[in-house]
Structures are given as C-alpha cells and as structure tokens.
Protein backbone atom coordinates (compact mmCIF):
# COMPACT_ATOMS: atom_id res chain seq x y z
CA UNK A 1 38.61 -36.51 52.14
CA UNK A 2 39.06 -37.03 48.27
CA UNK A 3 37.77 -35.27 45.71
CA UNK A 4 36.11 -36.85 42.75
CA UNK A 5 34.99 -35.02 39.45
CA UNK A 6 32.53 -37.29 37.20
CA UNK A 7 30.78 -36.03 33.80
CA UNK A 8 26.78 -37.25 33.88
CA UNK A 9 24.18 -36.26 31.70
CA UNK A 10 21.23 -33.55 31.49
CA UNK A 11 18.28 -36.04 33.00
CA UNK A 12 20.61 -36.83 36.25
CA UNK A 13 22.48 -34.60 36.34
CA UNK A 14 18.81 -32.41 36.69
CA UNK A 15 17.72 -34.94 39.26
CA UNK A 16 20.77 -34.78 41.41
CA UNK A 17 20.84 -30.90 41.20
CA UNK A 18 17.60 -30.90 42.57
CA UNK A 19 17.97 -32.76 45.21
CA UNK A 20 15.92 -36.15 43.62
CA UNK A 21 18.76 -38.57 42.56
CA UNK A 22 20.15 -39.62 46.04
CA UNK A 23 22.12 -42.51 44.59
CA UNK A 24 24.63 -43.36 41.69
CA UNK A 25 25.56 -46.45 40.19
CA UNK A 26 29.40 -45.76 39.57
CA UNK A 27 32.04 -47.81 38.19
CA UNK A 28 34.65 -48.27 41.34
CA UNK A 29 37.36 -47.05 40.04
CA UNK A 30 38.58 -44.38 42.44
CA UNK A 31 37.97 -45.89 45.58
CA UNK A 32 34.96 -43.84 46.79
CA UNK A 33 34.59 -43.49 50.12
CA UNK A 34 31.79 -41.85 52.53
CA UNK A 35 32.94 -38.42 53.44
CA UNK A 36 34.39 -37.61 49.95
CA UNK A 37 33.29 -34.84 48.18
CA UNK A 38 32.06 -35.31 44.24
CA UNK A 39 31.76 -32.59 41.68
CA UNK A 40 29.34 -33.84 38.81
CA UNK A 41 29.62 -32.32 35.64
CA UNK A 42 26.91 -32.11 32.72
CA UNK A 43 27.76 -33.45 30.00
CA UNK A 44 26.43 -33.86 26.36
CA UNK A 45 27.48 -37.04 24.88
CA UNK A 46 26.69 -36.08 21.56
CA UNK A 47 28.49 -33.09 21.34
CA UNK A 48 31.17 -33.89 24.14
CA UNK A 49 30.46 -30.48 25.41
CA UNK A 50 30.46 -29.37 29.31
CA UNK A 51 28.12 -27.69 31.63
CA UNK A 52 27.77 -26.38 34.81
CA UNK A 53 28.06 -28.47 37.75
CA UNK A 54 27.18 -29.16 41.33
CA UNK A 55 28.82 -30.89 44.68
CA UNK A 56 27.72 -33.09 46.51
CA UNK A 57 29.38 -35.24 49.53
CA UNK A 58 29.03 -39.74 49.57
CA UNK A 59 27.21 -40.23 52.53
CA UNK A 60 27.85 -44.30 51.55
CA UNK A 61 29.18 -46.65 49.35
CA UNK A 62 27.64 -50.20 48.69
CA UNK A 63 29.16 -52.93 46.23
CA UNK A 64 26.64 -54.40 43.50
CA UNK A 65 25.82 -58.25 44.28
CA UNK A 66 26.42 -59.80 41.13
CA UNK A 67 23.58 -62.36 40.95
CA UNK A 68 21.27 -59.73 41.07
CA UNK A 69 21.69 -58.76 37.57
CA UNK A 70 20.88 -62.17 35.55
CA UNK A 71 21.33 -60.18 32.00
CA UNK A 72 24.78 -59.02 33.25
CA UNK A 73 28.20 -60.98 32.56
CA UNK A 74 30.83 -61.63 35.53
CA UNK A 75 33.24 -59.92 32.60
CA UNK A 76 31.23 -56.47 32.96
CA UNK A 77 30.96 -56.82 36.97
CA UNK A 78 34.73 -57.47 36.62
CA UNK A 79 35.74 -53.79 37.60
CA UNK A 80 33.82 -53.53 40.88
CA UNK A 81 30.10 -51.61 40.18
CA UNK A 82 29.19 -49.54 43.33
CA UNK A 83 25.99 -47.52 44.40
CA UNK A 84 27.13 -44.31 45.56
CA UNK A 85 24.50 -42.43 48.20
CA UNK A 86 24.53 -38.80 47.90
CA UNK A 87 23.58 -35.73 50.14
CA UNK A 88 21.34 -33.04 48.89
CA UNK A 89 23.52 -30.39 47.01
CA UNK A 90 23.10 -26.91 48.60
CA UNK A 91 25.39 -24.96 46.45
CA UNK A 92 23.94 -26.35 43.05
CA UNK A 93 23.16 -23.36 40.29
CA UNK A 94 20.16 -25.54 38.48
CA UNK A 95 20.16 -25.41 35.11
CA UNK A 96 17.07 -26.43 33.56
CA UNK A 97 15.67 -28.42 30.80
CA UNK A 98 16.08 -26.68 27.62
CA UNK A 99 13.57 -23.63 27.40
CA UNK A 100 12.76 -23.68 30.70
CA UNK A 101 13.90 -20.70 33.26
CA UNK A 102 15.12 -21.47 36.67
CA UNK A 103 14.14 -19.02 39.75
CA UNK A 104 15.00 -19.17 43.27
CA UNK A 105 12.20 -19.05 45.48
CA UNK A 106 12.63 -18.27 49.40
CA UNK A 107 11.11 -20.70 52.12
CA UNK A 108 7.61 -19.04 52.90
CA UNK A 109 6.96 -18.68 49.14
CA UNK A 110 7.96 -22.01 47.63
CA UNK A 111 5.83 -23.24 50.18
CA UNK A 112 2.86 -21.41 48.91
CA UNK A 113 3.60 -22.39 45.09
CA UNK A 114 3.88 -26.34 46.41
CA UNK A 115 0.89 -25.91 48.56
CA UNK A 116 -0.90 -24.61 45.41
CA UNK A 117 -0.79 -20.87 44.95
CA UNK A 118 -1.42 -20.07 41.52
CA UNK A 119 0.54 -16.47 41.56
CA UNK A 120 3.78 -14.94 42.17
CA UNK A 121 5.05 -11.83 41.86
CA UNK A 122 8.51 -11.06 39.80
CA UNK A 123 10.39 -8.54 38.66
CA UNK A 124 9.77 -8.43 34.78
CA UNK A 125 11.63 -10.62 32.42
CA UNK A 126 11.90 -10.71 28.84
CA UNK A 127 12.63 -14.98 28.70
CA UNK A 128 9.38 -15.25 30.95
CA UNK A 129 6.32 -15.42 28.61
CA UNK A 130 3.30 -17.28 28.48
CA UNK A 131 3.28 -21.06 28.63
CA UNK A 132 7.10 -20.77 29.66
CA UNK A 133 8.17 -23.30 32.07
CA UNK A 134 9.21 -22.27 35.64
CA UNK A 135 11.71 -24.53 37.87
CA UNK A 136 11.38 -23.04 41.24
CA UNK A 137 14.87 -23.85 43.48
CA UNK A 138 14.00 -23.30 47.58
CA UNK A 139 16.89 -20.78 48.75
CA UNK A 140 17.60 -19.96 52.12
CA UNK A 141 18.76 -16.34 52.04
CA UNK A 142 20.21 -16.65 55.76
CA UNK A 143 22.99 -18.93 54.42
CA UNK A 144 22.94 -17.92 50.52
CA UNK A 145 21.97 -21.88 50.14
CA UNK A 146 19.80 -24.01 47.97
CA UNK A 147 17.91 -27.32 49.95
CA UNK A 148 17.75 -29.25 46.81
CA UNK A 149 13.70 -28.68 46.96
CA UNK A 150 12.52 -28.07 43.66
CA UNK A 151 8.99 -27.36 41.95
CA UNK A 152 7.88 -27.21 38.62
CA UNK A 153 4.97 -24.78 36.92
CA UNK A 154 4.10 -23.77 33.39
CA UNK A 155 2.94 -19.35 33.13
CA UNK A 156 -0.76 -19.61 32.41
CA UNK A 157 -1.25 -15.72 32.77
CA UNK A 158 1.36 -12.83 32.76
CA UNK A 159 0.25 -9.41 33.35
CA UNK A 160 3.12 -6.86 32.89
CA UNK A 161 2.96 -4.00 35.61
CA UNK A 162 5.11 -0.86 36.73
CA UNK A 163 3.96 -0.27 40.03
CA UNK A 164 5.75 3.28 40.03
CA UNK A 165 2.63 4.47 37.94
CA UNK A 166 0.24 4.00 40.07
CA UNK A 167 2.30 4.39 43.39
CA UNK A 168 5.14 6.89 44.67
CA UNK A 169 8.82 4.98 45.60
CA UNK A 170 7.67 6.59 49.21
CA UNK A 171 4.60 4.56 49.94
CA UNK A 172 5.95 1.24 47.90
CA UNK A 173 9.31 1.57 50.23
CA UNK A 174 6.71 1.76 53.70
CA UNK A 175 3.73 -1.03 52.42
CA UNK A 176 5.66 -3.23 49.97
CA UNK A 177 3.32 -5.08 47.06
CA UNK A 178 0.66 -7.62 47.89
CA UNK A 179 -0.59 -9.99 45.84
CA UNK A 180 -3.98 -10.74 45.96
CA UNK A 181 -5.12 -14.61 44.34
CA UNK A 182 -8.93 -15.58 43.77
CA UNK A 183 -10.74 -18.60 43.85
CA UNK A 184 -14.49 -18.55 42.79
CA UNK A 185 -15.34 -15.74 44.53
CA UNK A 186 -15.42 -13.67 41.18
CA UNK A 187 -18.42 -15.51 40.00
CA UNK A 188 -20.45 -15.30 43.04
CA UNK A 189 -20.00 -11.60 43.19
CA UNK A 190 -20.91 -11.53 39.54
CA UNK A 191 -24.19 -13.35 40.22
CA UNK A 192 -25.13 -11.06 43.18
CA UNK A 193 -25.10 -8.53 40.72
CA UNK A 194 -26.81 -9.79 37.71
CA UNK A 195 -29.59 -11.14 40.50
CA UNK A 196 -30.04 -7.34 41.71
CA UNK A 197 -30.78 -5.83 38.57
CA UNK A 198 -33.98 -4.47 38.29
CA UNK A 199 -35.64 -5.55 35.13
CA UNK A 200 -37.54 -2.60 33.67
CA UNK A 201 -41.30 -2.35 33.84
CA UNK A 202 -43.26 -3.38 30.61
C-alpha cells in the first residue's frame, strides 16, 4: 500500500469529508492503485495556505477515454487523467464552510434531525446563535468514528437554559433531560380554551 498526499480545495474537499465526493479526477502521476491510502489536504489557492485534512483509501482506478472530452487536446490527455473512486472517510474532523459550526451527532439522533426533528439539545455555546448554520457529522461512539453522513440546518430558535436551577445534580444524574418538540398541538389547545370561556351576561 502507498501513500498519497494531494492538496484540494474547500468545496471538495467539504464533499469528500462528508462522505459525498466518491470520485476524483486526478492527474496519474503517482501510479494510484486500489488499496492505497490518500490524505487530502485543503487548500486555499489564493492564499496558498493549508488546512486540515482527511484519509481516505482508492477503492479503484479508471483511465479517462480521450474521445470523450471533444473540447480537450490529446496534448492535455498526454499525462494519463484517471478517476480515482474513494471510500467514505471515517476519521475526517469536518471543517465547515466559513461561519458555519460543525457538531457530531450520534446514530439515534442524527436520525431524528434527518427524519425532521426540529430540536436538539446542546450544551451552551457562545459561536451558536441564531440563524447560525449547523453541519451535523454521524459519529459512532462505539468506535470513536465518523460514517461520512452529514446534515445541514440553520438555528431558528435558541433558548439558553441551566437546568441546575430548576433541578438538583441528584435527580438530573437518575432521569437525564428530555426534550419535548410540538407540532400544532399548541393551537388546538389554545382554541379549546378561548371556546370555553364564558362570555359574561349583558
């Protein structure tokens, strides 16, 4: 097995981190092969600056066909394009578009935000505010590994909360915290109401 290390910028490197870009059009000039393990880097053009990066492993390698690409010259095909396939990272750190924050998320739970749930609970955080944006990484805690799943949400609502105010360590440490979501229900319950008021004789 060979180890490659290749620079690629924020929007793929983003989509391989997550688990998205499955393939790579690479230049074939290290003689990939299936089986080798690739570190990609990201990388700023602009500013020629580094970032963090993620592994992956070639699952294939398949040569570009050359008459497939009618704007392209034989001179650029000259060094030997490939399309390198790529397995899901699990021990990628996301780092997320700028302003956005990055949380892991265990199995039962990011299953709740993709199925729709429109709350979660989290300890407090001063770069979480309203209408920040929320990349949600699925982490196995078992194996301390990500699956490359990834879901994004903007904070509509934040409610800042001690629970230790209004509940001792003792009975937080035997129930835990639920957390309760509504959907309608608030407005039939508030028509009930208004509907049994008893309007005052004239």
């Amino acid at each position: 097995m060979t180890e490659h290390r290749l620079k690629t910028q924020e929007l793929n490197y983003l989509a391989i981190a997550g688990g998205g870009r499955r393939v790579d059009p690479r230049l074939n000039d290290r003689n990939f092969q299936p089986g080798d393990r690739v570190t990609f880097v990201r990388y700023n053009p602009e500013t020629k600056e580094e970032g963090t990066n993620v592994s992956v492993v070639l699952t294939h390698v398949a040569r570009f066909a050359p008459e497939l690409f009618a704007r392209a010259s034989n001179e650029t095909l000259q060094g030997g394009y490939v399309l390198i396939g790529l397995s899901r990272p699990t021990e990628a750190t996301l780092i997320p578009p700028s302003g956005a924050v990055a949380l892991k998320a265990w199995p039962e739970n990011f299953a709740a935000i993709v199925q729709g749930s429109r709350v979660d609970l989290r300890a407090a955080r001063p770069d979480i505010k309203r209408s920040s944006a929320i990349v949600y990484q699925e982490f196995l805690p078992d194996t301390g590994a990500y699956t490359g799943k990834v879901a994004a949400r903007a904070v509509r609502h934040l409610t800042p909360w001690k629970p230790t105010e209004h509940y001792t360590p003792e009975r937080l440490g035997e129930h835990g915290v639920a957390v309760l979501g509504w959907k309608g229900l608030e407005q039939k319950v508030e028509q009930a109401a208004a509907e049994a008021v008893v309007q005052p004789q004239q």
